[in-house]
Structure formats: structure tokens, C-alpha cells
PDB file of N, CA and C in Angstrom:
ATOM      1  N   UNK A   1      18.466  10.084  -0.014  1.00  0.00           N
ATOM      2  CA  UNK A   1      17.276   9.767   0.748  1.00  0.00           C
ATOM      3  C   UNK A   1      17.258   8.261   1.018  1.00  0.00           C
ATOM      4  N   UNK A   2      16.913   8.337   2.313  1.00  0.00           N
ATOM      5  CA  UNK A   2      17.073   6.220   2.953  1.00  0.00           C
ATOM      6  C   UNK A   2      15.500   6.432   2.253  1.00  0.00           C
ATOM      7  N   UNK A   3      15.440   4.766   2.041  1.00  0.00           N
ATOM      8  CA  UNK A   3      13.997   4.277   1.389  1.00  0.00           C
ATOM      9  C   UNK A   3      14.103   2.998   2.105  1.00  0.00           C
ATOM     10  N   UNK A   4      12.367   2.632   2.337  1.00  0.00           N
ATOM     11  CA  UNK A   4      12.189   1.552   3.001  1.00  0.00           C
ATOM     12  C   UNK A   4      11.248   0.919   2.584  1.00  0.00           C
ATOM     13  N   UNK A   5      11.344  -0.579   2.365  1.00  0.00           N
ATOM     14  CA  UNK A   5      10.085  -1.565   1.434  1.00  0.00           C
ATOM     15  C   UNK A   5       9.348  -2.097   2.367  1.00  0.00           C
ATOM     16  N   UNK A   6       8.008  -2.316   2.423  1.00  0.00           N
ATOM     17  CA  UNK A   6       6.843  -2.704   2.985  1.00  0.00           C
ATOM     18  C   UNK A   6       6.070  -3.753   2.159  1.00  0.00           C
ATOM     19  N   UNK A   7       5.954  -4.676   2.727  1.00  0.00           N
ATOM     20  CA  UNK A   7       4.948  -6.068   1.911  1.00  0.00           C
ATOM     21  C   UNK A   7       4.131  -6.019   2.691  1.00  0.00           C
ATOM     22  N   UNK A   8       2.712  -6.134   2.255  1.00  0.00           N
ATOM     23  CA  UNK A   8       1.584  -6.430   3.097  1.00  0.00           C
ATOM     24  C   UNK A   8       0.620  -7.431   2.299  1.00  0.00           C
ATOM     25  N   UNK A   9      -0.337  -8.492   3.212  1.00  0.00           N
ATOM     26  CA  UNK A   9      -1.413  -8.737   2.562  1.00  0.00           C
ATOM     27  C   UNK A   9      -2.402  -7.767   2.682  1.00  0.00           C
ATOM     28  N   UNK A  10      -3.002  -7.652   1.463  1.00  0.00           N
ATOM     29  CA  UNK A  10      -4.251  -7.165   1.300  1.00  0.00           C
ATOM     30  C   UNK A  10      -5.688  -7.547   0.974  1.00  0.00           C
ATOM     31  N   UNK A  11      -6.338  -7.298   1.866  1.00  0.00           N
ATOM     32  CA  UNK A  11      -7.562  -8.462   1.806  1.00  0.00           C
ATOM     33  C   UNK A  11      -8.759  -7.330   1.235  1.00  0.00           C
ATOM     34  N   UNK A  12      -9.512  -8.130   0.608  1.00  0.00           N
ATOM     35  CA  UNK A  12     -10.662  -7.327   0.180  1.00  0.00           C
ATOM     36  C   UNK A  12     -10.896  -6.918  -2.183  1.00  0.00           C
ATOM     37  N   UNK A  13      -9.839  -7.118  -2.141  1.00  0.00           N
ATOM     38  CA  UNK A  13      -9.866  -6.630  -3.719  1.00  0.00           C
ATOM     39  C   UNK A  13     -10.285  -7.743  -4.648  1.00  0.00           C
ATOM     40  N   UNK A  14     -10.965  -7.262  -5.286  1.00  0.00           N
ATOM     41  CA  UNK A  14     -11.863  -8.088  -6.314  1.00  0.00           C
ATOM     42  C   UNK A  14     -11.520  -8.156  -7.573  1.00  0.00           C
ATOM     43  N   UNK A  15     -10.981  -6.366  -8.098  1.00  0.00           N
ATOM     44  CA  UNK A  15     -10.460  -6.040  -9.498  1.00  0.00           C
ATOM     45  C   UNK A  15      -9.336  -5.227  -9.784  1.00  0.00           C
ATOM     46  N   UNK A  16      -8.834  -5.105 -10.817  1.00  0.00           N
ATOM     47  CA  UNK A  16      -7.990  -4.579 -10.970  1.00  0.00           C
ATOM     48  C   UNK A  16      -8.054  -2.629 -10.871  1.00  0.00           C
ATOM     49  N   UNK A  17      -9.473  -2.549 -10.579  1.00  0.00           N
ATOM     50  CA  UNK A  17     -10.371  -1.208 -10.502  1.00  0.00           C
ATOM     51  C   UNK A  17      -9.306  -1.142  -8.703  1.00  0.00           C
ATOM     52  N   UNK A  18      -9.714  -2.170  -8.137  1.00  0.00           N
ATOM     53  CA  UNK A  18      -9.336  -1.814  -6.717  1.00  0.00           C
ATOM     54  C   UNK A  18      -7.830  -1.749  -6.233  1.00  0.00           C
ATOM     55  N   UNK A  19      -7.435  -2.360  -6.822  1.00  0.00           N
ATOM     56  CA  UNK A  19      -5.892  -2.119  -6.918  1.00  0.00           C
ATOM     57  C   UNK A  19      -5.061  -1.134  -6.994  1.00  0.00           C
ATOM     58  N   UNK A  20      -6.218  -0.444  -8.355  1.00  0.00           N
ATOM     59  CA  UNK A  20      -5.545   0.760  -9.005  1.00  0.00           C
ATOM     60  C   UNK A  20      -5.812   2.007  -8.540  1.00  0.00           C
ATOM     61  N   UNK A  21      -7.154   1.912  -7.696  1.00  0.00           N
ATOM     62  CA  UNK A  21      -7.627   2.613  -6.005  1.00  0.00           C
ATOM     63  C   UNK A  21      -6.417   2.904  -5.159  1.00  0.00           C
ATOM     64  N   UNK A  22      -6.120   1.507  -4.711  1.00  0.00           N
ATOM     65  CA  UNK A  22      -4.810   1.729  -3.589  1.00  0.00           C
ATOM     66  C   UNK A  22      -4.014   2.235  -4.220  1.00  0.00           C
ATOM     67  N   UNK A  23      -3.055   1.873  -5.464  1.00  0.00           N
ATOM     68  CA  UNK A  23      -1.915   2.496  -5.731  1.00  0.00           C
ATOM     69  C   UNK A  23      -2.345   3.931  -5.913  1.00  0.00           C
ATOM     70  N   UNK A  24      -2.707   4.173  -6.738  1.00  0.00           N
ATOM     71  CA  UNK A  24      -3.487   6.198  -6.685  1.00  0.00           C
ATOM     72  C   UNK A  24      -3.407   6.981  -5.146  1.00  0.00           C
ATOM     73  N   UNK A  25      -4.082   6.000  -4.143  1.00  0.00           N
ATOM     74  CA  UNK A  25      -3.790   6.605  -2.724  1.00  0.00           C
ATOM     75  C   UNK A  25      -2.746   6.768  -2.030  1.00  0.00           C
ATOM     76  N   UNK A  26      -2.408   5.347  -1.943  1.00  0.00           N
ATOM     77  CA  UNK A  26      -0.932   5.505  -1.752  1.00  0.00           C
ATOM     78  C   UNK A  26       0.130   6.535  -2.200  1.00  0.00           C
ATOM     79  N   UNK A  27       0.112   6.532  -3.646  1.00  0.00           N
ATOM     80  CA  UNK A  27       1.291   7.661  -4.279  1.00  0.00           C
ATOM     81  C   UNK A  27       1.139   8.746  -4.482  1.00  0.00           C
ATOM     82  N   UNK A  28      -0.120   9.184  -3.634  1.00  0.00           N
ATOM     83  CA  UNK A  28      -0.314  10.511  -3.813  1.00  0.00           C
ATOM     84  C   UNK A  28      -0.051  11.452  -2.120  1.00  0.00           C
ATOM     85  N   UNK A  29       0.169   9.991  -1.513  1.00  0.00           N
ATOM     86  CA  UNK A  29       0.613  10.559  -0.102  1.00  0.00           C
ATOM     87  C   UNK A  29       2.368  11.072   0.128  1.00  0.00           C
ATOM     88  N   UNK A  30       2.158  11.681   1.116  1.00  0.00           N
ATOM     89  CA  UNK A  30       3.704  12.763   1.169  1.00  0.00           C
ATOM     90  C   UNK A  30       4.523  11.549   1.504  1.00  0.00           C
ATOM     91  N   UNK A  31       5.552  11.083   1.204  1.00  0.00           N
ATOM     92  CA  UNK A  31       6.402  10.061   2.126  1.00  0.00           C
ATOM     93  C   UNK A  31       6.253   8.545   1.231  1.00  0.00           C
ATOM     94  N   UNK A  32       5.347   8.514   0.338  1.00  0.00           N
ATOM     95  CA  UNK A  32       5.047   7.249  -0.188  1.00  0.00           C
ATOM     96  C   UNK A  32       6.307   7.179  -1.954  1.00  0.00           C
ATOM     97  N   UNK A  33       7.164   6.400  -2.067  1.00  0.00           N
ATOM     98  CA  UNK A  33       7.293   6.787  -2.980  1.00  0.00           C
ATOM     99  C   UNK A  33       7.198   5.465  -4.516  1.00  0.00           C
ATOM    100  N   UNK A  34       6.486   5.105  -4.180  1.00  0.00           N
ATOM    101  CA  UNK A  34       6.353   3.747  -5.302  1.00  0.00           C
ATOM    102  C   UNK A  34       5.119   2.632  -4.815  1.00  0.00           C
ATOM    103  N   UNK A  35       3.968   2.289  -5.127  1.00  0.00           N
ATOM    104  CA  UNK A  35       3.336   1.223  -4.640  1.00  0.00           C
ATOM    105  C   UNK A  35       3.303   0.353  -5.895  1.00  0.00           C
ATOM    106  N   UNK A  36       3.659  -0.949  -5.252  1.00  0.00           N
ATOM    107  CA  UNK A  36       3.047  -2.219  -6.272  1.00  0.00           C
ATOM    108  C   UNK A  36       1.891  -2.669  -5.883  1.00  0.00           C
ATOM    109  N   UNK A  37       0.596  -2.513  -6.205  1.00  0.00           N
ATOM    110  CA  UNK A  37      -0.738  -3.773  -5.811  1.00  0.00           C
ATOM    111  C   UNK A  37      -1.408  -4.541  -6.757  1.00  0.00           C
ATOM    112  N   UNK A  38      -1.065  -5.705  -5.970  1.00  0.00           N
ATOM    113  CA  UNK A  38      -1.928  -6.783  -7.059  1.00  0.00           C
ATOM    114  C   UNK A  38      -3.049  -7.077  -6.294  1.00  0.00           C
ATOM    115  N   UNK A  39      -4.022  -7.300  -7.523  1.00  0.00           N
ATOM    116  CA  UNK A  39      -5.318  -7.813  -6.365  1.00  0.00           C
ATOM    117  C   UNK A  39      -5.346  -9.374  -7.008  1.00  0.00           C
ATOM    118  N   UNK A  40      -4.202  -9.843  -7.799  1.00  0.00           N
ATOM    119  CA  UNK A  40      -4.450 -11.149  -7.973  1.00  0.00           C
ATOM    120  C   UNK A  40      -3.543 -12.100  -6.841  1.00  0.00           C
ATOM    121  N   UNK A  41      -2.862 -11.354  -6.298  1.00  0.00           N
ATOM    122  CA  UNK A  41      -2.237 -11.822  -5.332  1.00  0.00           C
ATOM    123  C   UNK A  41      -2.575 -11.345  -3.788  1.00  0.00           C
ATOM    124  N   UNK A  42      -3.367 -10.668  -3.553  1.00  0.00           N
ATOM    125  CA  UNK A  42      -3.944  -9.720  -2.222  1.00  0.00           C
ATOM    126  C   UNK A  42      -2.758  -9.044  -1.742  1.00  0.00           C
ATOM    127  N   UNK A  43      -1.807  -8.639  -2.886  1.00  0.00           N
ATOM    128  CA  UNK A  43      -0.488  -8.278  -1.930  1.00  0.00           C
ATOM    129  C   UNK A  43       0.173  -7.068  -2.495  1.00  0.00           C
ATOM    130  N   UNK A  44       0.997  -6.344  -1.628  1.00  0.00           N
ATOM    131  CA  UNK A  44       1.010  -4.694  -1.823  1.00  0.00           C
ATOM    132  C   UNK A  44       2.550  -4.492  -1.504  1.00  0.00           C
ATOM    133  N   UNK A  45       3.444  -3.753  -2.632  1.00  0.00           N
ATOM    134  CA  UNK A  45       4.969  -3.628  -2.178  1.00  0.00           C
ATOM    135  C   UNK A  45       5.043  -2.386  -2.190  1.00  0.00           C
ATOM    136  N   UNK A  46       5.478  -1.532  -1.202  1.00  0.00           N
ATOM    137  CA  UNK A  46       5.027  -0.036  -0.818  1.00  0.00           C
ATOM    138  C   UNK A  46       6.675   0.358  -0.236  1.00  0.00           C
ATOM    139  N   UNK A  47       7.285   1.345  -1.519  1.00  0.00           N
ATOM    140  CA  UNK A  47       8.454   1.459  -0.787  1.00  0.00           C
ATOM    141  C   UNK A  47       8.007   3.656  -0.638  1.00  0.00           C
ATOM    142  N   UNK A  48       8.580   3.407   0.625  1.00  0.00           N
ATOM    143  CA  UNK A  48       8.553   5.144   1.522  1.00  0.00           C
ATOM    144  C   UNK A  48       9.948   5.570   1.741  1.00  0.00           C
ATOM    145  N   UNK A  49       9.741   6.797   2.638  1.00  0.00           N
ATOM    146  CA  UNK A  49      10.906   7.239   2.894  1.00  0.00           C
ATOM    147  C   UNK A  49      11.280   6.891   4.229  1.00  0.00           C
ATOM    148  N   UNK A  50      12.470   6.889   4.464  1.00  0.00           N
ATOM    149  CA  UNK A  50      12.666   5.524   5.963  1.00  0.00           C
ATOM    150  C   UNK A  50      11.682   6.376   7.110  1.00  0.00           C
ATOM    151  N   UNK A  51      11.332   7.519   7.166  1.00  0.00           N
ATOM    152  CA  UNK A  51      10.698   7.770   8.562  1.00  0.00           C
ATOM    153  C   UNK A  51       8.989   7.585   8.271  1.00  0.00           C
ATOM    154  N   UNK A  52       8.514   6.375   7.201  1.00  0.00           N
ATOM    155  CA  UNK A  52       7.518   6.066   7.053  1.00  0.00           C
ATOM    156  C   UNK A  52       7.651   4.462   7.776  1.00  0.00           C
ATOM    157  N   UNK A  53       6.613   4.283   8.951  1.00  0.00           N
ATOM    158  CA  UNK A  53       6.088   3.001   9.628  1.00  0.00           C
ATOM    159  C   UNK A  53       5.279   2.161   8.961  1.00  0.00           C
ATOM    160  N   UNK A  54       5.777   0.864   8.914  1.00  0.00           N
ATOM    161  CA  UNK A  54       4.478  -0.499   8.735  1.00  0.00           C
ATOM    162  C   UNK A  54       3.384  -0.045   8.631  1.00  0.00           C
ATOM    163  N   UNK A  55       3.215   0.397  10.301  1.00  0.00           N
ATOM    164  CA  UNK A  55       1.994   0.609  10.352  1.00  0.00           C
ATOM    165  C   UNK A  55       1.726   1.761   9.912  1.00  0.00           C
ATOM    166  N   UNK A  56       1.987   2.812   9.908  1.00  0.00           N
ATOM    167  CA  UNK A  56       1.208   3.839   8.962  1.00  0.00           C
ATOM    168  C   UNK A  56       0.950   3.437   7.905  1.00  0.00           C
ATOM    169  N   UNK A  57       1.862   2.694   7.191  1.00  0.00           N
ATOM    170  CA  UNK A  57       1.496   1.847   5.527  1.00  0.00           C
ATOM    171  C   UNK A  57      -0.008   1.555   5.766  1.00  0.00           C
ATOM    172  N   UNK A  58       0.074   0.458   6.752  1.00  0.00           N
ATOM    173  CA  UNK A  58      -1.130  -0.336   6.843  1.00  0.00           C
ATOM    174  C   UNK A  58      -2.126   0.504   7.134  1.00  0.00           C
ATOM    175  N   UNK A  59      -2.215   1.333   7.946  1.00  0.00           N
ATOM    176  CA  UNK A  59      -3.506   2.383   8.522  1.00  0.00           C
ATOM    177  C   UNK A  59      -3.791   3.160   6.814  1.00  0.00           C
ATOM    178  N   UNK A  60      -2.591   3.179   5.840  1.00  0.00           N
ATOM    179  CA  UNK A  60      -3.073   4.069   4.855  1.00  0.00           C
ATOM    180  C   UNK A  60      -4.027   3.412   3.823  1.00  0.00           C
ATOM    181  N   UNK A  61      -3.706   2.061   3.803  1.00  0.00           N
ATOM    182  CA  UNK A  61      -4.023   1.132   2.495  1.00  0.00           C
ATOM    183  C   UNK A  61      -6.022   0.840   3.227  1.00  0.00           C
ATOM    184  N   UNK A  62      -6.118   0.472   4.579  1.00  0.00           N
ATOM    185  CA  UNK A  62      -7.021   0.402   5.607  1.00  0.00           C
ATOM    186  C   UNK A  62      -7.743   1.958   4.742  1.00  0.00           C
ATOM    187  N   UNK A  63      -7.565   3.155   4.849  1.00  0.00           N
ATOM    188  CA  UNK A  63      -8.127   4.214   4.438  1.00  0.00           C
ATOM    189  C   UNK A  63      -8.937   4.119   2.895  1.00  0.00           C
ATOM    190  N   UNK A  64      -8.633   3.104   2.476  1.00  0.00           N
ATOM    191  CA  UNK A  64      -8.933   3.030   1.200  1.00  0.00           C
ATOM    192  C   UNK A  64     -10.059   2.344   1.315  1.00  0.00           C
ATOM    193  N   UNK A  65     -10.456   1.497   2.174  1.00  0.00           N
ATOM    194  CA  UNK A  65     -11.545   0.033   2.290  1.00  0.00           C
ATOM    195  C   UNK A  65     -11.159  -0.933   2.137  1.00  0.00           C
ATOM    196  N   UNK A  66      -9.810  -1.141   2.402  1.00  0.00           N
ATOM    197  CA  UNK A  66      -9.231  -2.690   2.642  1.00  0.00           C
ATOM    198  C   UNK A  66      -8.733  -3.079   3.618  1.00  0.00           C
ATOM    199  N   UNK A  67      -8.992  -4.057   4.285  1.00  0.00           N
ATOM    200  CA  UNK A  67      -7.984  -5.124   4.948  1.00  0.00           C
ATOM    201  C   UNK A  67      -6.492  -5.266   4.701  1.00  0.00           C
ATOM    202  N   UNK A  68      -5.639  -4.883   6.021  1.00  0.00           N
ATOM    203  CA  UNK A  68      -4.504  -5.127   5.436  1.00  0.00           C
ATOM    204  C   UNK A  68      -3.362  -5.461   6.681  1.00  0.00           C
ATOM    205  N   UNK A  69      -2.271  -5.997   6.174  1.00  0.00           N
ATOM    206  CA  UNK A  69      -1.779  -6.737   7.656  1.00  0.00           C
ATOM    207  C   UNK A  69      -0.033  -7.009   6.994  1.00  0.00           C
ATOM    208  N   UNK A  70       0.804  -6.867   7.660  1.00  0.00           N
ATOM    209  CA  UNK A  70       1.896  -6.681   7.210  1.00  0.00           C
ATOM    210  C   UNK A  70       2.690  -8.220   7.544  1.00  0.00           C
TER     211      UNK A  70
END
């Protein structure tokens, strides 16, 4: 299986509560297979399977209540 890494900023997280929000969402989606989020860094390492897009990343992390921009 090709795999593909995604860095994004993520704007909006306050705690480590919210972080642990995104990663839960993220890895529970079909195609997602690993998220890193820090909310001490506003920043998110999201590796998928190659026919997963930036932007779908971003529209997914966005689903959660964050700001996010690749």
C-alpha cells in the first residue's frame, strides 16, 4: 500500500482534550492511517493512503471545529 504524509497548521486548539478530538477523528476515518496532533504546536502529521488529498485532510480536521491550512 503507497502512503502519503500531510502537515498542516492547525488553528484553534487550546488543550490537549482538542488534539486528542482530532486524532480520534481522523483515525477513525477509512483511508486515514496514523495522525500526529499537537495543540502545542497548532500542527497535525496525517499520513493516508496515497488516493487520500490535502485537501480532504484539511476539509476532515475543519469537521472537527478547527481551522486548518496545509
Amino acid at each position: 500500500m503507497s502512503e502519503q504524509v500531510h502537515t498542516l497548521n492547525i488553528a484553534g486548539m487550546t488543550c490537549g482534550g482538542c488534539s486528542s478530538r482530532v486524532t480520534r477523528v481522523l483515525e477513525a476515518t477509512p483511508g486515514v492511517l496514523k495522525a500526529e496532533i499537537s495543540h502545542e504546536t497548532d500542527s497535525g502529521i496525517i499520513t493516508t493512503s496515497a488516493d487520500i488529498s490535502t485537501s480532504q485532510v484539511v476539509e476532515m480536521v475543519k469537521s472537527t471545529g478547527f481551522e486548518a491550512s496545509a
